[in-house]
N, C-alpha and C. Protein backbone atom coordinates (compact mmCIF):
# COMPACT_ATOMS: atom_id res chain seq x y z
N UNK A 1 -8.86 -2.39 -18.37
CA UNK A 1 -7.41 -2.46 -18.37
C UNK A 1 -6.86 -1.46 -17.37
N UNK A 2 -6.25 -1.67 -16.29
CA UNK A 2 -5.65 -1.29 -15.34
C UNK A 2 -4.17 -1.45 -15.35
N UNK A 3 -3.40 0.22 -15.79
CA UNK A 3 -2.34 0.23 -16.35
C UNK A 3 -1.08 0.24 -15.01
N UNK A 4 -1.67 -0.13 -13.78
CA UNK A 4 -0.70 -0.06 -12.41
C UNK A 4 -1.90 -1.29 -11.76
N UNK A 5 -0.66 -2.04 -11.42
CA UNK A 5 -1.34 -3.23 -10.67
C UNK A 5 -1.15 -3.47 -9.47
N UNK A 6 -2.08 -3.39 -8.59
CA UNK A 6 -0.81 -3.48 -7.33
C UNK A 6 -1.94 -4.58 -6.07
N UNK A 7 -0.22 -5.22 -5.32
CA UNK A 7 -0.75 -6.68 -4.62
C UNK A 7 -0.28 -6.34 -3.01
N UNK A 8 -0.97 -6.87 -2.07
CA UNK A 8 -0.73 -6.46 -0.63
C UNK A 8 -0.76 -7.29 0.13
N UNK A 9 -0.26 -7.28 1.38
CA UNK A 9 -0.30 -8.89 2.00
C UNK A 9 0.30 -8.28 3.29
N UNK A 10 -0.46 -8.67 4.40
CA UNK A 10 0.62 -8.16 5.63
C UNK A 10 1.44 -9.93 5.84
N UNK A 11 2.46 -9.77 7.08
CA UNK A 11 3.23 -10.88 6.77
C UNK A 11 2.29 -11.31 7.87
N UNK A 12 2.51 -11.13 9.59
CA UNK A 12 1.33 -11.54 9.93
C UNK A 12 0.07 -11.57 10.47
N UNK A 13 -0.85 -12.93 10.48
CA UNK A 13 -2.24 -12.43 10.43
C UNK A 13 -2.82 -11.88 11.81
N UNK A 14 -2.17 -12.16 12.76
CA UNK A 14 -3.01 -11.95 14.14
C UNK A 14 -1.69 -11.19 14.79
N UNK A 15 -1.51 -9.58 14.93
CA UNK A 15 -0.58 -9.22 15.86
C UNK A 15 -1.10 -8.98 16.95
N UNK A 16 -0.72 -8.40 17.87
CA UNK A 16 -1.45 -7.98 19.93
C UNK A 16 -1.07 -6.82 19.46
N UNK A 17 -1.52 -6.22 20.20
CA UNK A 17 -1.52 -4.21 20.47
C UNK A 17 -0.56 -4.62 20.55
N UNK A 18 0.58 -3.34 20.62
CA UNK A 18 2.08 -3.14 21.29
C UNK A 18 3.45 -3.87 20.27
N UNK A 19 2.59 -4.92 19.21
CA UNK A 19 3.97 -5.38 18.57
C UNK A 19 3.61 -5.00 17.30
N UNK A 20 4.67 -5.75 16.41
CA UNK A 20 5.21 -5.22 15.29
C UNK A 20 4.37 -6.03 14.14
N UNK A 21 3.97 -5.65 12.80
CA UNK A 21 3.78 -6.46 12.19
C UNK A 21 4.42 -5.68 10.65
N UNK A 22 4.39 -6.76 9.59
CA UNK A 22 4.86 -5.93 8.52
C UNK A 22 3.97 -6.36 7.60
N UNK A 23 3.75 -5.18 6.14
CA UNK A 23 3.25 -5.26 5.04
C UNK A 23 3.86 -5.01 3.80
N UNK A 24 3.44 -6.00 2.78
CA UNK A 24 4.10 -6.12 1.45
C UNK A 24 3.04 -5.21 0.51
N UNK A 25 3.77 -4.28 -0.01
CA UNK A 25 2.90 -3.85 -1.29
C UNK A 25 4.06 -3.95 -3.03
N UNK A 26 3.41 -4.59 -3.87
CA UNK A 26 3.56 -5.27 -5.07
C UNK A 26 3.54 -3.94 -6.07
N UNK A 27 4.05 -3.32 -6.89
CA UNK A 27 3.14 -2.69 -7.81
C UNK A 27 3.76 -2.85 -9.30
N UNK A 28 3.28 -2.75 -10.06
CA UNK A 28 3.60 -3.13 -11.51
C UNK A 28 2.45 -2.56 -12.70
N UNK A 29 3.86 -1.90 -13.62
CA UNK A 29 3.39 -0.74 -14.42
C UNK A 29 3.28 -1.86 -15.30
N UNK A 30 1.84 -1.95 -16.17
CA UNK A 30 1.45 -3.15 -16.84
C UNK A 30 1.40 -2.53 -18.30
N UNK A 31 1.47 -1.26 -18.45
CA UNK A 31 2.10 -0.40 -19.94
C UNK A 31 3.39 -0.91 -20.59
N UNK A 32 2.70 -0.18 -21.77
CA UNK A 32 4.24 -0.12 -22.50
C UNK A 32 5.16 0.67 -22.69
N UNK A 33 4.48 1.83 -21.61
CA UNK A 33 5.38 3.23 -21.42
C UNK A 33 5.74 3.24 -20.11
N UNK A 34 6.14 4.37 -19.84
CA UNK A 34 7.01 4.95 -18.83
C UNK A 34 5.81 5.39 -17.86
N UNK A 35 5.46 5.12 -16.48
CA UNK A 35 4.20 5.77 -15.66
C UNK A 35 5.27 6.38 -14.41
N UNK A 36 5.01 7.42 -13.95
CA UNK A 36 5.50 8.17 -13.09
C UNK A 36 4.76 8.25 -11.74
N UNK A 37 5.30 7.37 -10.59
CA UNK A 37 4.23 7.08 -9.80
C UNK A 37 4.63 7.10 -8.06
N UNK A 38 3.56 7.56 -7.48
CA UNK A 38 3.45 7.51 -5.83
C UNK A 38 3.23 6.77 -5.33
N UNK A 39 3.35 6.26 -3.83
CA UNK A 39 2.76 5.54 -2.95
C UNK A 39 2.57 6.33 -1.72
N UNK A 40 1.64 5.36 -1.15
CA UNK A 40 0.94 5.31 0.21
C UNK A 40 0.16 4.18 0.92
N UNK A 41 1.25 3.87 2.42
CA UNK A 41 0.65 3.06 3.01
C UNK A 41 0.13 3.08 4.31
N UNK A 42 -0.46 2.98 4.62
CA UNK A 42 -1.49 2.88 5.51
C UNK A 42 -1.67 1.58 6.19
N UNK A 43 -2.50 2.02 7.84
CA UNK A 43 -3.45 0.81 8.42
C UNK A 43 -4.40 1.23 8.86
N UNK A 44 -5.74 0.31 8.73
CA UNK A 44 -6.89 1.64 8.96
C UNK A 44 -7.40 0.56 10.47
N UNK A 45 -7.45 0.53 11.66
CA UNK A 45 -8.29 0.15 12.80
C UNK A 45 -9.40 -0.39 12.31
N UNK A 46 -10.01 -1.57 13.31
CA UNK A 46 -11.47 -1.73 13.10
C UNK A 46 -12.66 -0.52 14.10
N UNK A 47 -11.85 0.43 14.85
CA UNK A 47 -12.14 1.36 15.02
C UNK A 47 -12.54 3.12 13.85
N UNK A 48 -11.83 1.98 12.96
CA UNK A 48 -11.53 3.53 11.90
C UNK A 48 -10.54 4.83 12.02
N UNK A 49 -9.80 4.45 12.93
CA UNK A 49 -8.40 5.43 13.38
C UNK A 49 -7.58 4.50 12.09
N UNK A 50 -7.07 5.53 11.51
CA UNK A 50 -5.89 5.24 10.49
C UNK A 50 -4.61 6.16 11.12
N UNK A 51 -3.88 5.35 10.34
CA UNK A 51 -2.56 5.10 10.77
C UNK A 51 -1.55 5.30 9.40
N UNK A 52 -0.98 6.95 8.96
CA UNK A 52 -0.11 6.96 8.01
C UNK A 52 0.83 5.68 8.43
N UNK A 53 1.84 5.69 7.36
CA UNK A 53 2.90 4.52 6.97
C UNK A 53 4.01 5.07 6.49
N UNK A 54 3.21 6.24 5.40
CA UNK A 54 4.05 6.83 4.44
C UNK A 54 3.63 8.10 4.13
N UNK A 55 4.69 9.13 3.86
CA UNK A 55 3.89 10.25 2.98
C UNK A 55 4.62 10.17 1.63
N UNK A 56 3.44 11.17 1.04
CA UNK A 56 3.91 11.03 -0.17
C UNK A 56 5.59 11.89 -1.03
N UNK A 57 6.17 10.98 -1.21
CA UNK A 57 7.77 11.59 -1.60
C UNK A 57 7.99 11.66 -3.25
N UNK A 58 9.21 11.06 -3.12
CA UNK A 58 9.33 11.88 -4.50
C UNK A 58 9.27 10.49 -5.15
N UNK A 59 8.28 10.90 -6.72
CA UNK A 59 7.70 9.80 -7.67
C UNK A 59 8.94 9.39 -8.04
N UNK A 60 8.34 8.02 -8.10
CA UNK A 60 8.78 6.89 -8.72
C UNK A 60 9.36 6.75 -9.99
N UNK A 61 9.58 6.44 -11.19
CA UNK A 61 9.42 6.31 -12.56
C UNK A 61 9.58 4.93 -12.78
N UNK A 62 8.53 3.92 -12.85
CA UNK A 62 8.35 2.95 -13.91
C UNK A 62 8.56 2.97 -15.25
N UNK A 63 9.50 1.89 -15.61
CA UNK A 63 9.66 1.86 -17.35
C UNK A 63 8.89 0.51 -17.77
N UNK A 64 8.16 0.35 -18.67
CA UNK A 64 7.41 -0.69 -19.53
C UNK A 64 7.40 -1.88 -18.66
N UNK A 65 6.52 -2.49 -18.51
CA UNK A 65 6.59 -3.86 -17.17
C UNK A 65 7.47 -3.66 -16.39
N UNK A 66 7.50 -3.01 -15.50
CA UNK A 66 8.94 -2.56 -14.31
C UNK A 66 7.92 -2.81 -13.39
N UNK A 67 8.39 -3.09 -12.02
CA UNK A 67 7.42 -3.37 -10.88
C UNK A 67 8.78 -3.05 -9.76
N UNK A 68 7.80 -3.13 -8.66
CA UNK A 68 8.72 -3.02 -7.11
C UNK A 68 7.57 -3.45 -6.20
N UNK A 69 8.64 -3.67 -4.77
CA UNK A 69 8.16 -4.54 -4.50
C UNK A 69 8.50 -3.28 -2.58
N UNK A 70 7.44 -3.03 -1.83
CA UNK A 70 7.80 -2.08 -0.43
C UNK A 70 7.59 -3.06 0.48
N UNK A 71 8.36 -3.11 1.32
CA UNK A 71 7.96 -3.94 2.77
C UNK A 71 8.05 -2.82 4.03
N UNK A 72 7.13 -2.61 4.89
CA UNK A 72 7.37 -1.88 5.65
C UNK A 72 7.05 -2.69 7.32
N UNK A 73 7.64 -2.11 8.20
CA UNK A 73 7.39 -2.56 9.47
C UNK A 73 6.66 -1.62 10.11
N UNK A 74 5.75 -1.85 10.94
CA UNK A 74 4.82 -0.58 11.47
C UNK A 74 4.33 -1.52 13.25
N UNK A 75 4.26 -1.06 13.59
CA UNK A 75 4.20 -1.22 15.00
C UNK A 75 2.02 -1.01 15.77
N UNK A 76 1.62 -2.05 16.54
CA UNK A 76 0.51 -1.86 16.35
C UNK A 76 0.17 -1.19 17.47
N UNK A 77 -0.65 0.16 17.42
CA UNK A 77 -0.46 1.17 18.96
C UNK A 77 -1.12 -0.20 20.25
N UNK A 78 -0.97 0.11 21.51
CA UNK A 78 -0.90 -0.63 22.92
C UNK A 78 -2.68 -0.34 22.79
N UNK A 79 -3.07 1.13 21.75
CA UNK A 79 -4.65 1.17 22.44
C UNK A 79 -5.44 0.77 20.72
N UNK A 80 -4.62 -0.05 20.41
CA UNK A 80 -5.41 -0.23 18.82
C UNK A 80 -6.54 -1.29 18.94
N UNK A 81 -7.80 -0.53 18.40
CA UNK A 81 -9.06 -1.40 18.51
C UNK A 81 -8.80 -2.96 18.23
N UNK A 82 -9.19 -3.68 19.05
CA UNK A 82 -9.64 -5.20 19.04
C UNK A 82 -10.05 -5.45 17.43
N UNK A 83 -9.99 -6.45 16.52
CA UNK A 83 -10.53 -7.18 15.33
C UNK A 83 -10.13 -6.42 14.34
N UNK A 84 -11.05 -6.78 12.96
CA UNK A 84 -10.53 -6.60 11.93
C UNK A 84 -9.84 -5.08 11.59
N UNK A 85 -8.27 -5.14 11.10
CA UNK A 85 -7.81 -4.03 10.08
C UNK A 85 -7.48 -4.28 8.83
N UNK A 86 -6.72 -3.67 8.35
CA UNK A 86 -6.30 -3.48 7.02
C UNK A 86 -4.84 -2.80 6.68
N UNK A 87 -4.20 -3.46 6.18
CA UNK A 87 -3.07 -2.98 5.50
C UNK A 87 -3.34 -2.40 4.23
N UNK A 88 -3.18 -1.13 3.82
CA UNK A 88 -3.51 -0.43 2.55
C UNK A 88 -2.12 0.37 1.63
N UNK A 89 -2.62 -0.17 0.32
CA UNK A 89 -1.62 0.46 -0.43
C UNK A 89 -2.29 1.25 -1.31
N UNK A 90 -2.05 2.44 -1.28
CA UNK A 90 -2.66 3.19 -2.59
C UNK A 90 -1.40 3.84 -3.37
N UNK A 91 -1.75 3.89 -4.61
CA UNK A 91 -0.43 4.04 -5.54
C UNK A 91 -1.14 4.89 -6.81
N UNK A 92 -0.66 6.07 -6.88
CA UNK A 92 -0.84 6.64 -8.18
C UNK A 92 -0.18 7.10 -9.14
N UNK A 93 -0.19 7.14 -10.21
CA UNK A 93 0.31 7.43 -11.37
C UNK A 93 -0.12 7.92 -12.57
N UNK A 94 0.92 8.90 -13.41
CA UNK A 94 0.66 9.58 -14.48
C UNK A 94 1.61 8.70 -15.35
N UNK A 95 0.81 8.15 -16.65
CA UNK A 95 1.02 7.69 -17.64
C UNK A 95 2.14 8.35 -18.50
N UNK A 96 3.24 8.45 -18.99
CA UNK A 96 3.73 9.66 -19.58
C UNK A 96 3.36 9.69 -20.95
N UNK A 97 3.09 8.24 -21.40
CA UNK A 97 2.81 8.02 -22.92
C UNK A 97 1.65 8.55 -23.35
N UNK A 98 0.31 8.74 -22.40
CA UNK A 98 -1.43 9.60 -22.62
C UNK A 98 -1.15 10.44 -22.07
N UNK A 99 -0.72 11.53 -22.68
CA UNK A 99 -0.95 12.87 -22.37
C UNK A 99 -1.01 13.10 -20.56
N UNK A 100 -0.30 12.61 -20.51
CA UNK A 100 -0.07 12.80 -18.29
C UNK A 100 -1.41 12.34 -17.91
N UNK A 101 -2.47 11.51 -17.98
CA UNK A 101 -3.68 10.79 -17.71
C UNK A 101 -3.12 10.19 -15.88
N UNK A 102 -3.79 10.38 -15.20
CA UNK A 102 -3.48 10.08 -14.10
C UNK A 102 -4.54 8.87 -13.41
N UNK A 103 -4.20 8.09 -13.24
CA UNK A 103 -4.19 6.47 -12.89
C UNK A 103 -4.17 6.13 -11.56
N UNK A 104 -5.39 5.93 -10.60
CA UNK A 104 -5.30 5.40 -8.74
C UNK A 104 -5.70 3.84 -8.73
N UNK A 105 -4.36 3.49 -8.24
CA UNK A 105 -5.35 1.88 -7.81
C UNK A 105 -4.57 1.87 -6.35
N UNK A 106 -5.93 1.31 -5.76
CA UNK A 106 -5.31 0.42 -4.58
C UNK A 106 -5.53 -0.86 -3.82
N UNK A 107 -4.82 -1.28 -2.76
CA UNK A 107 -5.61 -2.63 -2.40
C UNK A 107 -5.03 -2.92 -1.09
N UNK A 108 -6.03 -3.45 -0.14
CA UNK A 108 -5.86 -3.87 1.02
C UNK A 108 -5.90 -5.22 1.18
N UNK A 109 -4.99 -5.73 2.51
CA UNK A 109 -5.18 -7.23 2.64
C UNK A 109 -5.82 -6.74 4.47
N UNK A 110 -6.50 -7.87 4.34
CA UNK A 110 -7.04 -7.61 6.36
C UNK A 110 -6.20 -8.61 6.86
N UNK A 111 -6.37 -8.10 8.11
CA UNK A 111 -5.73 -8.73 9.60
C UNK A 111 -6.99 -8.69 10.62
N UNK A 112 -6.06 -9.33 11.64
CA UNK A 112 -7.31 -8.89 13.15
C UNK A 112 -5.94 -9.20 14.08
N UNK A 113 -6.71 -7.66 15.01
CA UNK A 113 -5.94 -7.19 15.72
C UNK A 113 -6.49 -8.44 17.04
N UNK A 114 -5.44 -9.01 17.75
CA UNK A 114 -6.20 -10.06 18.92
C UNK A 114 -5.37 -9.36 20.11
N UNK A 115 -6.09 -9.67 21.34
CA UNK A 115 -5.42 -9.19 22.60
C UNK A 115 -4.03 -10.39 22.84
């Protein structure tokens, strides 16, 4: 049982160096309490150069099935490795109802980077 659920999707699949693409991250507090929670998004190269999105700001507060929904636009560098990346969402959270129990899920959707 995974008490933060979270869904990712870039919008599209093949960008070129130099343009824009965007990513959806989903997340949903699947408790019946209150979870107090972060994000972070990311793109990681098929080079392995990552690429913040986001830092981490000020938590969230989910109440009992509450969800949201981030779209971000991120731009793909002119020298970003050729083929497969990844759009990444990692999202964490402290439960408030278990004793502050702290909770990581995350999830990537791939792309490929084409000339």
């Amino acid at each position: 049982y995974d008490p933060l659920y979270v869904e990712t999707e870039p919008t599209w699949p093949t960008p070129t160096p130099g343009t824009a693409d965007e990513g959806g991250c989903f997340v949903l507090n699947t408790t019946h309490g209150d979870v107090r929670t972060r994000i972070e998004l990311s793109v990681e190269f098929a080079d392995g150069r990552v690429e913040r999105l986001t830092r981490t700001g000020v938590p969230m507060l989910l109440h009992a099935e509450d969800g949201f929904i981030v779209n971000v636009f991120f731009v793909v560098p002119e020298d970003a490795a050729l083929g497969p990346a990844k759009f990444v969402c990692a999202v964490s959270g402290v439960n408030l109802d278990e004793h502050g129990q702290i909770e990581r899920e995350a999830q990537a959707s791939g792309f490929d980077v084409v000339p």
